[in-house]
Protein backbone atom coordinates (compact mmCIF):
# COMPACT_ATOMS: atom_id res chain seq x y z
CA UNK A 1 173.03 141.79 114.90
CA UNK A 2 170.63 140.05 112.11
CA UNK A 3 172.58 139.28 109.30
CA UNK A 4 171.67 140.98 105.56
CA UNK A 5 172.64 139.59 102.54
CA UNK A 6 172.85 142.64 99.95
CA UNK A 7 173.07 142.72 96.19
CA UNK A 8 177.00 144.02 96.68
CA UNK A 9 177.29 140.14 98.74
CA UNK A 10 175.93 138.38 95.59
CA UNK A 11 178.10 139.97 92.71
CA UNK A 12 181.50 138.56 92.13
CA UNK A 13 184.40 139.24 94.44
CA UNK A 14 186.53 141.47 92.69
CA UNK A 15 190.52 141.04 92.45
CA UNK A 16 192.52 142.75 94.97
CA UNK A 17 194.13 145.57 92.56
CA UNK A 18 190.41 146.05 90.95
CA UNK A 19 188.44 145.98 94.47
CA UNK A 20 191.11 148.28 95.62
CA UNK A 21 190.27 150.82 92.18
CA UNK A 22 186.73 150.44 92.80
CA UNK A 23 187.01 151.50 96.87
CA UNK A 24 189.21 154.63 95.30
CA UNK A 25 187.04 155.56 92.59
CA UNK A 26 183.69 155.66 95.14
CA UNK A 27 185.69 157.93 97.91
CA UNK A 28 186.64 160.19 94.99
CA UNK A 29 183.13 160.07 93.32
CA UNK A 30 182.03 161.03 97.67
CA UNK A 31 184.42 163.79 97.72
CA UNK A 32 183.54 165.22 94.40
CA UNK A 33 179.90 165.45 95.26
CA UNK A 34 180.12 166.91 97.95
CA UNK A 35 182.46 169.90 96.91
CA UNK A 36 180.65 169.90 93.05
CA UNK A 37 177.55 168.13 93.21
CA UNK A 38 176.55 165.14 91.26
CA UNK A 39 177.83 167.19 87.84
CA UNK A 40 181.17 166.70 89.35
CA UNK A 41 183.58 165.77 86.08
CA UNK A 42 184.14 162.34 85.69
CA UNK A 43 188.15 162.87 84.66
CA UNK A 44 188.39 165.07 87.54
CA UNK A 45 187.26 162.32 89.73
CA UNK A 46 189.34 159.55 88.11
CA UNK A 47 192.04 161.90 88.93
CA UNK A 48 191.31 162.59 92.18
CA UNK A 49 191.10 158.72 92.43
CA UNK A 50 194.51 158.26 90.72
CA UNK A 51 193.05 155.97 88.49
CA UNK A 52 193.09 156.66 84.31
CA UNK A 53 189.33 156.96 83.06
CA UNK A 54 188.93 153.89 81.39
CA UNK A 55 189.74 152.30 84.52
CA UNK A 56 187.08 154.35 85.78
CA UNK A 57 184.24 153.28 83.05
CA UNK A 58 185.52 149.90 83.65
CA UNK A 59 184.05 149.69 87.22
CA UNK A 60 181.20 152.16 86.34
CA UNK A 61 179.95 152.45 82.93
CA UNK A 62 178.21 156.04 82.98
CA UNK A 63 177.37 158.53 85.61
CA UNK A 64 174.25 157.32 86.82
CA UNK A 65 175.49 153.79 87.41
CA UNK A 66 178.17 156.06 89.95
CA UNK A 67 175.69 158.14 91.55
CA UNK A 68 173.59 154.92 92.19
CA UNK A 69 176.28 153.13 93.69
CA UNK A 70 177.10 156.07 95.98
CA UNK A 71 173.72 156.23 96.83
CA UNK A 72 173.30 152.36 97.29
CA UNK A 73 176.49 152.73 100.00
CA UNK A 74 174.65 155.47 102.12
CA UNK A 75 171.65 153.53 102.19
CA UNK A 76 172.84 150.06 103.06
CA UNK A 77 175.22 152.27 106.05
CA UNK A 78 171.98 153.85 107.52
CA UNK A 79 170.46 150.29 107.32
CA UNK A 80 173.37 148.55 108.90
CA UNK A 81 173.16 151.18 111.75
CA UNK A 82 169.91 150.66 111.98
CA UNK A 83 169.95 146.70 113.46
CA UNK A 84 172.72 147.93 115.18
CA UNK A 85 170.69 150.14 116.77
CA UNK A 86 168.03 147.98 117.26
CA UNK A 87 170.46 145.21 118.83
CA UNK A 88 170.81 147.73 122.04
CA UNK A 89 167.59 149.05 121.82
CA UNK A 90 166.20 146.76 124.72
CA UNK A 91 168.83 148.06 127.33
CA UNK A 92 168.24 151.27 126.52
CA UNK A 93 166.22 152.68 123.96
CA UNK A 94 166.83 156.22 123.74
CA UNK A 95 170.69 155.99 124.25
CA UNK A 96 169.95 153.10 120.88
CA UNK A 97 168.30 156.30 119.18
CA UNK A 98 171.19 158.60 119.87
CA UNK A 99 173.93 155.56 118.71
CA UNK A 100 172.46 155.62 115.54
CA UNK A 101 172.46 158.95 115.19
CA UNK A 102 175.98 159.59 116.38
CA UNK A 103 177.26 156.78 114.05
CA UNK A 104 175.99 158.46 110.73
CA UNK A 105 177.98 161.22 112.04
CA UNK A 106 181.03 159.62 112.53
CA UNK A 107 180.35 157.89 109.28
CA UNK A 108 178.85 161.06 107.22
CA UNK A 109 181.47 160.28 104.53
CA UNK A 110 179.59 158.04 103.05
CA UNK A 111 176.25 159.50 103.39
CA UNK A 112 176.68 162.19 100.31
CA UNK A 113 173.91 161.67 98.11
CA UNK A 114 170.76 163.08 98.68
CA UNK A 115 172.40 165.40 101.02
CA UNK A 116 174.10 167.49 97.96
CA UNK A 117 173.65 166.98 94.37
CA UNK A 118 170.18 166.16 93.21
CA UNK A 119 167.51 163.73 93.23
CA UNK A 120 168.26 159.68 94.40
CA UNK A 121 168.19 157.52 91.24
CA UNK A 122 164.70 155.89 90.61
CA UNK A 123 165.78 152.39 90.54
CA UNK A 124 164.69 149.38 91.52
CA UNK A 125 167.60 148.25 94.12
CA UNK A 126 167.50 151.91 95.87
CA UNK A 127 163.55 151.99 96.10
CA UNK A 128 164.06 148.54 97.93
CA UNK A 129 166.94 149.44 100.35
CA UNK A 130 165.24 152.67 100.91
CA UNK A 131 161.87 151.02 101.92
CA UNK A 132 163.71 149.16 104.48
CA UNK A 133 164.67 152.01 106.57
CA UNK A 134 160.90 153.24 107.91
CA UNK A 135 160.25 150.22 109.59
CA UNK A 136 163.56 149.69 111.60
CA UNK A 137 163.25 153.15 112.61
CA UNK A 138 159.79 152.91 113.44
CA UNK A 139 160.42 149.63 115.88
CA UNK A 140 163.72 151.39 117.28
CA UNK A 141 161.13 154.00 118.38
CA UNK A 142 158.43 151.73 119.61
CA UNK A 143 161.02 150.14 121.88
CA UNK A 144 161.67 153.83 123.30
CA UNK A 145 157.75 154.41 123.49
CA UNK A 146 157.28 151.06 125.33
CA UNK A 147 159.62 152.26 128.37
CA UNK A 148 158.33 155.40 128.29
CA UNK A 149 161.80 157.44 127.07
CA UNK A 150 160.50 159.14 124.17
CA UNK A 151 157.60 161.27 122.65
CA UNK A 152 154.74 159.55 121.23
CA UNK A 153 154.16 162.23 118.67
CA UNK A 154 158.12 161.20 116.92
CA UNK A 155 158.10 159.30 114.04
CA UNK A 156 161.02 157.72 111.88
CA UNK A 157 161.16 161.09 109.38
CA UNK A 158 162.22 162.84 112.71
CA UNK A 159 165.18 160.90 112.32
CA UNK A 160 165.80 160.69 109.13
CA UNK A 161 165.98 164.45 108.96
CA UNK A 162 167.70 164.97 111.89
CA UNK A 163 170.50 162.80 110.32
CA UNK A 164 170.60 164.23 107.33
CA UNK A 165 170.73 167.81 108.89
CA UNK A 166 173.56 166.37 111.31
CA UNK A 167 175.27 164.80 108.90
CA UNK A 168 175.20 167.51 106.02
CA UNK A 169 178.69 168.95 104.61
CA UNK A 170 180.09 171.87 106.30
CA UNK A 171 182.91 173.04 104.22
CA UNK A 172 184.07 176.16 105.43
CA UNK A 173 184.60 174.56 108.76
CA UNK A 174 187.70 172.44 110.05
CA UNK A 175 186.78 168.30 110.20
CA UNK A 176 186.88 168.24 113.84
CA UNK A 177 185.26 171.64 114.57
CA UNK A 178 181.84 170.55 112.24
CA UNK A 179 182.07 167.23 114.02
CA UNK A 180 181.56 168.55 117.49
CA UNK A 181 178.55 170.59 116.13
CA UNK A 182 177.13 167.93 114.78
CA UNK A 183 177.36 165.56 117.57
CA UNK A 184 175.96 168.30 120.11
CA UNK A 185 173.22 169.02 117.43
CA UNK A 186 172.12 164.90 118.01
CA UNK A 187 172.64 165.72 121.91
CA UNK A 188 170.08 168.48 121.43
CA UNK A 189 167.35 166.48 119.44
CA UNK A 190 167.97 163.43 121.74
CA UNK A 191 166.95 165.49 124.65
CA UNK A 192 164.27 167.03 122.35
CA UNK A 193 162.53 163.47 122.02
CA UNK A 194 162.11 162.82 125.61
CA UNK A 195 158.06 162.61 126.56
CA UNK A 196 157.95 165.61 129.53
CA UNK A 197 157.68 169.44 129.11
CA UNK A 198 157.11 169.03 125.46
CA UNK A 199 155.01 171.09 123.12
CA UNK A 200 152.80 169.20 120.50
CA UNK A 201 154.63 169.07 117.15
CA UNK A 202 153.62 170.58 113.90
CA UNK A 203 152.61 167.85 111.20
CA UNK A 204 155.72 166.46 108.83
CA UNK A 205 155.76 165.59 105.22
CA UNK A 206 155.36 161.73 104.67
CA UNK A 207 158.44 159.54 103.36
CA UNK A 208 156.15 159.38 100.19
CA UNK A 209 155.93 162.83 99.57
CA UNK A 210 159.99 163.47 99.91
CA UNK A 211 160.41 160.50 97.94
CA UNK A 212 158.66 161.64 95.03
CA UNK A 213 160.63 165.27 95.39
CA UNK A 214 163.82 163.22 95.61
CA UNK A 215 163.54 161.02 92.34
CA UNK A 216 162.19 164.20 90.14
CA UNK A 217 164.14 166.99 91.68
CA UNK A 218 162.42 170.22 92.82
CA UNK A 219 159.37 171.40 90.86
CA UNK A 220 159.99 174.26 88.16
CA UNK A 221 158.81 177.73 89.36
């Protein structure tokens, strides 16, 4: 897999006992999201982290700088799965497409924000892993398209939705239970993007239209 050096490889290496608060305070921060949203108390996830709250403003200074960092994880998973993906893509590309999928599934702990919560932080470092994930999609598919295994008419925001419809919290149902319905929801769309005895697809919104509704929020009515 092509190596990727990330801003998180550049910073200093934390101590064992700090790196350790840090990894506690970020599943917390996850959890809390997803049950509260992104107005999720801060004490009540330094709690949940079993960590004091200075310790907490220590690692992250103010709520944005822990939303961002939550959002920075999802992104640099989906990216990581990504050249993953594209690693097996010349075997088989469509079985590539549904590994990918099925991984941010089996993974969809990390991939809170922008499921729930509000709008991705307008910052420089997510704008730039965020750009990075069209165009590995895109060349996963044209790997597909090549062989002849999938639908011209797909495009990467097929994907991106589908995983972010897959991988969406489900909390009134057991872990296991909204796992199988997930993974036979990717099943469905993986057969879905195979090229025969398919009807024409209606148009989708552009990565730079959801981007802009993502970083303001939805529009006042």
């Amino acid at each position: 897999m092509t190596s990727r050096t990330t801003g998180e490889d550049r910073k200093p290496r934390l101590r064992a006992d700090a790196a350790r608060n840090r990894a506690q305070i970020l599943a917390a921060a996850r959890t809390a999201f997803r049950e509260l949203g992104t107005a999720a108390p801060l004490d009540e996830i330094a709690r949940r982290a079993g960590v004091n709250i200075a310790t907490l403003y220590r690692r992250f200074p103010d709520r944005e700088a822990l939303v961002q960092q939550v959002v920075i994880d999802g992104f640099n998973l989906v990216i990581e799965a990504a050249h993953q993906a594209l690693d097996a893509a010349p075997q088989d590309p469509l079985a590539a497409v549904e590994g990918f999928l099925l991984r941010l599934v089996d993974e969809r702990d990390t991939l809170v924000l922008p499921l729930v919560g509000g709008p991705v932080p307008a910052t420089r470092e997510t704008a730039e892993l965020q750009a990075e994930i069209a165009p590995l999609l895109e060349e996963l598919l044209a790997h597909a398209r090549t062989q002849g295994t999938v639908r011209p008419d797909a495009t990467h925001m097929d994907l991106i939705t589908t995983a972010a419809l897959a991988c969406r919290p489900m909390p009134y149902l057991p872990t296991e239970q909204a796992a199988a319905l997930a993974t036979r929801h990717v099943h469905i769309f993986v057969d879905g993007l195979r090229p025969h005895g398919t009807r024409p697809l209606p148009p989708s919104p552009t990565l730079e239209e959801l981007t802009v509704h993502l970083h303001t929020g939805p529009a006042e009515s």
